[in-house]
C-alpha atoms as a PDB file:
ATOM      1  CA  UNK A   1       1.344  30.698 -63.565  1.00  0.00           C
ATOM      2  CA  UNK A   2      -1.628  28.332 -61.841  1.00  0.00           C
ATOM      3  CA  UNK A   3       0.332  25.232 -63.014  1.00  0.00           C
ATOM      4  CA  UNK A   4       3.767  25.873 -60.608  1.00  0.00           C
ATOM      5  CA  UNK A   5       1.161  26.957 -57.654  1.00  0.00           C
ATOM      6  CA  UNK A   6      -0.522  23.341 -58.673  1.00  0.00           C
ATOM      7  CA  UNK A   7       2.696  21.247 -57.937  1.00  0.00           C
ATOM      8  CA  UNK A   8       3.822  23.114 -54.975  1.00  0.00           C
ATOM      9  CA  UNK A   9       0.264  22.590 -53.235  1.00  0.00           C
ATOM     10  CA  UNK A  10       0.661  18.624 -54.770  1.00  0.00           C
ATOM     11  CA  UNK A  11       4.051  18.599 -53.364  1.00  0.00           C
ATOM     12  CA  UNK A  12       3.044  20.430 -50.161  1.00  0.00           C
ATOM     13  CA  UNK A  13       0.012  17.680 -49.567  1.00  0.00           C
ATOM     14  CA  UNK A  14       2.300  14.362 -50.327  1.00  0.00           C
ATOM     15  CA  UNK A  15       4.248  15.652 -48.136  1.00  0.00           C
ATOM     16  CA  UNK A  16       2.065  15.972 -44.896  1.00  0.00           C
ATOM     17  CA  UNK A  17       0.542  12.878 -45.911  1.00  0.00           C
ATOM     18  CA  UNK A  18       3.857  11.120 -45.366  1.00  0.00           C
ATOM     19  CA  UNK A  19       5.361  10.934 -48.684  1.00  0.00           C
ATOM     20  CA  UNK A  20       4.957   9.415 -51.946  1.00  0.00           C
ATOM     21  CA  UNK A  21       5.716   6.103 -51.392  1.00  0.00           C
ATOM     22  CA  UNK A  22       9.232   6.164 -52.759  1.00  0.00           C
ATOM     23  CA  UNK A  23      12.241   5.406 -50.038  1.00  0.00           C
ATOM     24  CA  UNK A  24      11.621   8.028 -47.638  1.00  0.00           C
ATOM     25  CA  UNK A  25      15.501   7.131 -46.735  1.00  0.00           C
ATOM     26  CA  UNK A  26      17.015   9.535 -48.729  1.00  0.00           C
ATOM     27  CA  UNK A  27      15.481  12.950 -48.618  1.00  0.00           C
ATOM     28  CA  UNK A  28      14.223  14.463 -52.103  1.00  0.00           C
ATOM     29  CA  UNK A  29      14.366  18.371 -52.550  1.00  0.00           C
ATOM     30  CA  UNK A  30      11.137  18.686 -52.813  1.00  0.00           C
ATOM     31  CA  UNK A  31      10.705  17.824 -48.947  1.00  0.00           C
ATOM     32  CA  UNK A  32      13.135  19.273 -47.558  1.00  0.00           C
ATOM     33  CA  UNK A  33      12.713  22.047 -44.958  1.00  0.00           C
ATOM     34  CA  UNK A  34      14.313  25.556 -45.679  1.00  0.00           C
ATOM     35  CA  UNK A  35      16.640  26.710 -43.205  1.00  0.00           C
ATOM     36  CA  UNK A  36      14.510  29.880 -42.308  1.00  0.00           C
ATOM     37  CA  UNK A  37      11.050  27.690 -41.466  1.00  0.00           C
ATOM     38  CA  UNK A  38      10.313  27.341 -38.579  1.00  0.00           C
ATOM     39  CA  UNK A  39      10.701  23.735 -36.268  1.00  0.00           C
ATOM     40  CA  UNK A  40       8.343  21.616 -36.804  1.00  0.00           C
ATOM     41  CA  UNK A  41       5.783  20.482 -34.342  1.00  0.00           C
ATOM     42  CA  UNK A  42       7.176  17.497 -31.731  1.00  0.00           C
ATOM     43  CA  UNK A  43       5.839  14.147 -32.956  1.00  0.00           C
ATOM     44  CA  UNK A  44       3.897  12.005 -31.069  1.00  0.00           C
ATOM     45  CA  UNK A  45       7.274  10.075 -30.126  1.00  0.00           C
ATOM     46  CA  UNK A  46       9.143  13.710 -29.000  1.00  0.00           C
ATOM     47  CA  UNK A  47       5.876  14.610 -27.208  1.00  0.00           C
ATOM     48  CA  UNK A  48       6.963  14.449 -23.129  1.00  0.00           C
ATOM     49  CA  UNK A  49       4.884  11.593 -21.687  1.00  0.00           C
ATOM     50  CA  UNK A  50       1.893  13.022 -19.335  1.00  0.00           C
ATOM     51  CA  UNK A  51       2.846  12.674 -15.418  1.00  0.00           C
ATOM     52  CA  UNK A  52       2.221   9.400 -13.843  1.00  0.00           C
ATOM     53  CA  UNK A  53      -1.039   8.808 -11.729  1.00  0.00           C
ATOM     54  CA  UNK A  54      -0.159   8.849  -7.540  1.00  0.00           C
ATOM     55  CA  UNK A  55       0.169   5.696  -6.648  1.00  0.00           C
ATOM     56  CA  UNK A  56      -2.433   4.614  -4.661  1.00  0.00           C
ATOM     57  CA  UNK A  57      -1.981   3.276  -1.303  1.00  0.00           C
ATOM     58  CA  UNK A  58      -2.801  -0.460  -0.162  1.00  0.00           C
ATOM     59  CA  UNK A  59      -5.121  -1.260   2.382  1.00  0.00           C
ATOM     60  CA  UNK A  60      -4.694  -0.528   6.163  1.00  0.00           C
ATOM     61  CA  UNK A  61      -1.787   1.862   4.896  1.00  0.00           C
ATOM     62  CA  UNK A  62      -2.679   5.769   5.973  1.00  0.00           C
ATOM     63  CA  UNK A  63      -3.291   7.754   2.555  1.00  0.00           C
ATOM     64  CA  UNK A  64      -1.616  10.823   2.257  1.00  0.00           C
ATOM     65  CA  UNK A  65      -4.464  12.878   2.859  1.00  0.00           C
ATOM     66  CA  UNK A  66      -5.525  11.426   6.218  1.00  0.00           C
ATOM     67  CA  UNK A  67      -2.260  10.152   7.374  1.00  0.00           C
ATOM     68  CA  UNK A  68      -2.754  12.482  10.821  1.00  0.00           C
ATOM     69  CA  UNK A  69      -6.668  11.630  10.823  1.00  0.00           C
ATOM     70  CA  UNK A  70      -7.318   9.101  13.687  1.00  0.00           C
ATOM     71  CA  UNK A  71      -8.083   5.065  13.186  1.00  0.00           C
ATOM     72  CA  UNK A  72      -9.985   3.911  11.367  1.00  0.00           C
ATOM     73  CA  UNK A  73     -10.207   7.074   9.159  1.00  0.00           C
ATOM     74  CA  UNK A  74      -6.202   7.464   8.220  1.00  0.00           C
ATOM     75  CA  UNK A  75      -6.801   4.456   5.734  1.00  0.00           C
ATOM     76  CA  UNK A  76      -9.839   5.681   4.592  1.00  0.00           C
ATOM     77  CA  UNK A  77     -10.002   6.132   0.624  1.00  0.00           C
ATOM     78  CA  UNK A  78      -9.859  10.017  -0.466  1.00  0.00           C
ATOM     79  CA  UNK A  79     -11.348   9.250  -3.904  1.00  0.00           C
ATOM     80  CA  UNK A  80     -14.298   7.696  -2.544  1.00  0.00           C
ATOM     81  CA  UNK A  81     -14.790   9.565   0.796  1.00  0.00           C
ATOM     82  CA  UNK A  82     -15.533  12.516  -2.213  1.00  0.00           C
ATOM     83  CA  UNK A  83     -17.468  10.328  -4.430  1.00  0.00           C
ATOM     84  CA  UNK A  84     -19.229   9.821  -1.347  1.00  0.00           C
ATOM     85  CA  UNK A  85     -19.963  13.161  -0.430  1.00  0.00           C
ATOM     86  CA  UNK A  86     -21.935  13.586  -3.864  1.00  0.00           C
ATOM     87  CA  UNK A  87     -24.660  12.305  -2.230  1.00  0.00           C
ATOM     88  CA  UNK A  88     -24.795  15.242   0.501  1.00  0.00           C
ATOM     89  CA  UNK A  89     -23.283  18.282  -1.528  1.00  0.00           C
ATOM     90  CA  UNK A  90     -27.237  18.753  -2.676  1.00  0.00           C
ATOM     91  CA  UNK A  91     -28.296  19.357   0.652  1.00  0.00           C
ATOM     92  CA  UNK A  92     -25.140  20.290   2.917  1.00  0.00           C
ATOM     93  CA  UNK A  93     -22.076  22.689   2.478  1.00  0.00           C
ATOM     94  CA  UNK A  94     -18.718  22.499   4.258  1.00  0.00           C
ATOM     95  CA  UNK A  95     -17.045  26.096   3.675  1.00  0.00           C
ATOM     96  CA  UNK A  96     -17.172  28.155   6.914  1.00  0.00           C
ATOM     97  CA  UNK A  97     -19.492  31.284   6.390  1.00  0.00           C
ATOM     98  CA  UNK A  98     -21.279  29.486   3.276  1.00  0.00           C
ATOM     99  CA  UNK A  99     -24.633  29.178   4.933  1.00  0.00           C
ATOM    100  CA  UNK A 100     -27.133  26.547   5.087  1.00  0.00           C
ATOM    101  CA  UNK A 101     -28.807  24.455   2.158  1.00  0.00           C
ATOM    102  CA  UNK A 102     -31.722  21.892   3.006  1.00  0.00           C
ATOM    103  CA  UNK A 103     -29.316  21.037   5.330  1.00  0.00           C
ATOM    104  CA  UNK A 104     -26.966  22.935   8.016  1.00  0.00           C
ATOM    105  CA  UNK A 105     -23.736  24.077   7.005  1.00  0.00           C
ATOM    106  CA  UNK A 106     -21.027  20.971   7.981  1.00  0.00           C
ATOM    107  CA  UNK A 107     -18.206  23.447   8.995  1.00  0.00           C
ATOM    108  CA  UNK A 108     -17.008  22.729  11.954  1.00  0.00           C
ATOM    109  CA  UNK A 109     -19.649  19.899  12.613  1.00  0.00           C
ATOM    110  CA  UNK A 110     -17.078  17.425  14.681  1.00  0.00           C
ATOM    111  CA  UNK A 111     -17.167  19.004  18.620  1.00  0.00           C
ATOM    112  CA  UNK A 112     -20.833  20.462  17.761  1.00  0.00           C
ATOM    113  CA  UNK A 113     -23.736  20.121  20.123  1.00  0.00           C
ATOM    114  CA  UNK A 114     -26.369  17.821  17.392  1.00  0.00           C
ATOM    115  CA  UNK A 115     -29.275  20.913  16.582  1.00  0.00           C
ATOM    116  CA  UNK A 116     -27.242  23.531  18.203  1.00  0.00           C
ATOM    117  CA  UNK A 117     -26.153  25.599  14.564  1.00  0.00           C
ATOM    118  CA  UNK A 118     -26.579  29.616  14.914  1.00  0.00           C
ATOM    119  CA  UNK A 119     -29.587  30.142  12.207  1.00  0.00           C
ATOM    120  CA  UNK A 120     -30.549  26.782  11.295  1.00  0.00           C
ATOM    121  CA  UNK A 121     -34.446  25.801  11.998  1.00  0.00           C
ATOM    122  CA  UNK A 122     -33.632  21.486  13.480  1.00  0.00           C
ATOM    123  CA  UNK A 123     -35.961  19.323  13.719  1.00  0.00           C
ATOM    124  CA  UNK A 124     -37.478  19.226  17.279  1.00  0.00           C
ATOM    125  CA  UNK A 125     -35.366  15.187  17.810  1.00  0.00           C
ATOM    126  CA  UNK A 126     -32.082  16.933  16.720  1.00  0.00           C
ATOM    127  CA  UNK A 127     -33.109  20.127  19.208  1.00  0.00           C
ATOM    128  CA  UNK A 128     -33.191  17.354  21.847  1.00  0.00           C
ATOM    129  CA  UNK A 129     -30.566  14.691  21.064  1.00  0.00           C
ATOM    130  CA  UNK A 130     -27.944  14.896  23.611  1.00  0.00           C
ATOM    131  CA  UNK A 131     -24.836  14.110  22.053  1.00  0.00           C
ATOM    132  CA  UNK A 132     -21.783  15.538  20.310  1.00  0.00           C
ATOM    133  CA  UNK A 133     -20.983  15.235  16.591  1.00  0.00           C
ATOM    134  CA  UNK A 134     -17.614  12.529  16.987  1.00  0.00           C
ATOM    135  CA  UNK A 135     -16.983  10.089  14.397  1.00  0.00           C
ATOM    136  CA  UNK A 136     -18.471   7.228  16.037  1.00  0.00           C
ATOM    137  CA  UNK A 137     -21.767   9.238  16.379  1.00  0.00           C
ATOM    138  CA  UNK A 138     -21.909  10.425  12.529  1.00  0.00           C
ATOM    139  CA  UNK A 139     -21.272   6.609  11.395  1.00  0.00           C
ATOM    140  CA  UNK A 140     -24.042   5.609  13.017  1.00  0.00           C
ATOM    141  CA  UNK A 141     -25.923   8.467  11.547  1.00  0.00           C
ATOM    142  CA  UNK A 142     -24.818   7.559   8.271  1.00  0.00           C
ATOM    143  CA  UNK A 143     -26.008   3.859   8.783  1.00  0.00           C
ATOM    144  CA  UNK A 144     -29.714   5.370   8.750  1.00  0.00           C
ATOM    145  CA  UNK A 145     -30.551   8.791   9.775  1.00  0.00           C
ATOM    146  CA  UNK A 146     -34.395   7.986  10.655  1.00  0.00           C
ATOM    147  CA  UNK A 147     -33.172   4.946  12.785  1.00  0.00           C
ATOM    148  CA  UNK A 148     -30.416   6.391  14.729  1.00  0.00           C
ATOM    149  CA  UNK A 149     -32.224   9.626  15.685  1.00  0.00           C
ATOM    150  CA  UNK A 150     -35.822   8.948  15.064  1.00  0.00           C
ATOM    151  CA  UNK A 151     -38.201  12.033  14.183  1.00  0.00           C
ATOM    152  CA  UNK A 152     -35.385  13.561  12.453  1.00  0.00           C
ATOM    153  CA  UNK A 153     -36.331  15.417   9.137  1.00  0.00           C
ATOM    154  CA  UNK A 154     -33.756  14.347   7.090  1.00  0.00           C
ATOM    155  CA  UNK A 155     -34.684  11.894   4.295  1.00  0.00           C
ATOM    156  CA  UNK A 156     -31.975  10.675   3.656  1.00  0.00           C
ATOM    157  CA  UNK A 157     -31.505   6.956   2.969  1.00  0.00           C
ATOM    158  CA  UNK A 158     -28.014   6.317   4.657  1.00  0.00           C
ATOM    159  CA  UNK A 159     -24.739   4.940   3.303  1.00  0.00           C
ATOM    160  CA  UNK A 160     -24.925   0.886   3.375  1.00  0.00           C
ATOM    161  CA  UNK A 161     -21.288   0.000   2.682  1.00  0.00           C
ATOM    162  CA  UNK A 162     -18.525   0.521   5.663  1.00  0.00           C
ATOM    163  CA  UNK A 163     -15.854   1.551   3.204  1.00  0.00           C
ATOM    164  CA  UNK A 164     -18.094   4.460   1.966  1.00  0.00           C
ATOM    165  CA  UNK A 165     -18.849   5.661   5.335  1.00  0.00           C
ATOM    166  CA  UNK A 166     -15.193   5.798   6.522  1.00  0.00           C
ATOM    167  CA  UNK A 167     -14.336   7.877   3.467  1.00  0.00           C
ATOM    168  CA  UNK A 168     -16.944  10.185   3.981  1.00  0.00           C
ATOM    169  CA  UNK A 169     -16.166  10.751   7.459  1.00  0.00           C
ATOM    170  CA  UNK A 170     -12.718  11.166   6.482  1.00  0.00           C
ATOM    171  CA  UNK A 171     -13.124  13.489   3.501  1.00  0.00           C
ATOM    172  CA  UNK A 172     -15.850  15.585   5.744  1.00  0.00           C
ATOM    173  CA  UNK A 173     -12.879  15.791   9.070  1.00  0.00           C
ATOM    174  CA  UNK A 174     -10.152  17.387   5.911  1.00  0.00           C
ATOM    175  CA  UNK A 175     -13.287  19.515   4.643  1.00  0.00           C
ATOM    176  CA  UNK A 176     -14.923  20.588   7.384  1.00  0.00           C
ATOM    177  CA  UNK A 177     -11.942  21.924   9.899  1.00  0.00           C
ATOM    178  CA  UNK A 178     -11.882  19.063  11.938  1.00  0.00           C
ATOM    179  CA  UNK A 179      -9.370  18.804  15.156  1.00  0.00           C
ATOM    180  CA  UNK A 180      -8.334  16.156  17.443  1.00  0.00           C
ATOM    181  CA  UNK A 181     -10.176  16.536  20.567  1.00  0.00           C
ATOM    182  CA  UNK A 182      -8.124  17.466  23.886  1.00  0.00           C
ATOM    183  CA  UNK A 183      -7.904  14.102  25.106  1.00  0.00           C
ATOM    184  CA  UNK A 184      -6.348  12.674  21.671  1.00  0.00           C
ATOM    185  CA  UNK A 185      -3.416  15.405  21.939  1.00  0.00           C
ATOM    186  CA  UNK A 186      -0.237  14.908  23.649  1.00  0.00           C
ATOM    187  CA  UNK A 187      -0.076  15.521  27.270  1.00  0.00           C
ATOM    188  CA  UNK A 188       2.696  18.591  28.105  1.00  0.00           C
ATOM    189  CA  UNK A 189       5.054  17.103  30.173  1.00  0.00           C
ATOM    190  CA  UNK A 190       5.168  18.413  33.583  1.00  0.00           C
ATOM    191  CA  UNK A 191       8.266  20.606  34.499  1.00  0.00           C
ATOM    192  CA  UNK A 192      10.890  18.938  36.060  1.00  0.00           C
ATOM    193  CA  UNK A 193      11.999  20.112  39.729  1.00  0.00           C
END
């Protein structure tokens, strides 16, 4: 009885290996595929091909994720305003209501007083500064923290390369509920008489 159970488990492994070597044009018996098995799996070559990548967008062209940011930040690069960010997520969160790190919470940072954060113990330069977190203002920040606002506490370094800091900006406006100040919006038109 073993020696039947032998050449159906030969037959069985020449056959996933891909044969025997003899013209795999004409199908033997011994291959062929009852009518009860099941299907077998795709191939490689009946596998669907994976989704294409988005295509990325060329320079000075708005991305799709900051299209309605304003200029210079609408053709900022999403992938590396987040890569960016890597830097601050040790330090800094951007979800409203999830608290303060080393760092104050970034939620809702653009149209905040500098040092004014509910809960958040500022050093005693951002307590003072007199100025509103804008874009222009955080780039300048980002430059170098200690030289912008000196007597600040915060050690970071600062992001050299322009690119990097326009991504950031733009990836912290998406993440941290940012809105076009008053004066950006459209003026309402006055009624007609």
């Amino acid at each position: 009885m073993l020696k039947p159970v032998a050449a159906i488990a030969a037959l069985a492994m020449i056959a996933a290996c891909g044969g025997s070597g003899a013209d795999e044009s004409s199908p033997s018996a011994a291959t062929a595929t009852p009518a009860t098995a099941p299907a077998p799996a795709p191939t490689v070559a009946e596998t669907p091909a994976p989704a294409p990548a988005p295509v990325a967008t060329a320079p000075g062209e708005p991305s799709p994720e900051f299209a309605s940011l304003p200029a210079p930040y609408n053709t900022a690069d999403y992938a590396r305003g987040k890569r960016t960010f890597k830097l601050c997520q040790s330090c800094h969160l951007t979800a409203e209501g999830a608290g303060n790190l080393v760092g104050p919470n970034l939620h809702g940072l653009f149209g905040r007083e500098a040092g004014s954060l509910p809960g958040f113990a500022y050093s005693d330069a951002l307590k003072n500064a007199d100025f509103i977190w804008e874009p222009h203002h955080l780039d300048e920040w980002l430059t170098n923290p200690r030289a912008y606002l000196p007597g600040n506490r915060m050690s970071f370094a600062g992001v050299r390369k322009a690119e990097d800091r326009d991504g950031l900006i733009a990836y912290l406006m998406l993440e941290t509920g940012y809105t076009a100040p008053a004066a950006d919006a459209p003026a309402e038109e006055a009624p007609q008489p």
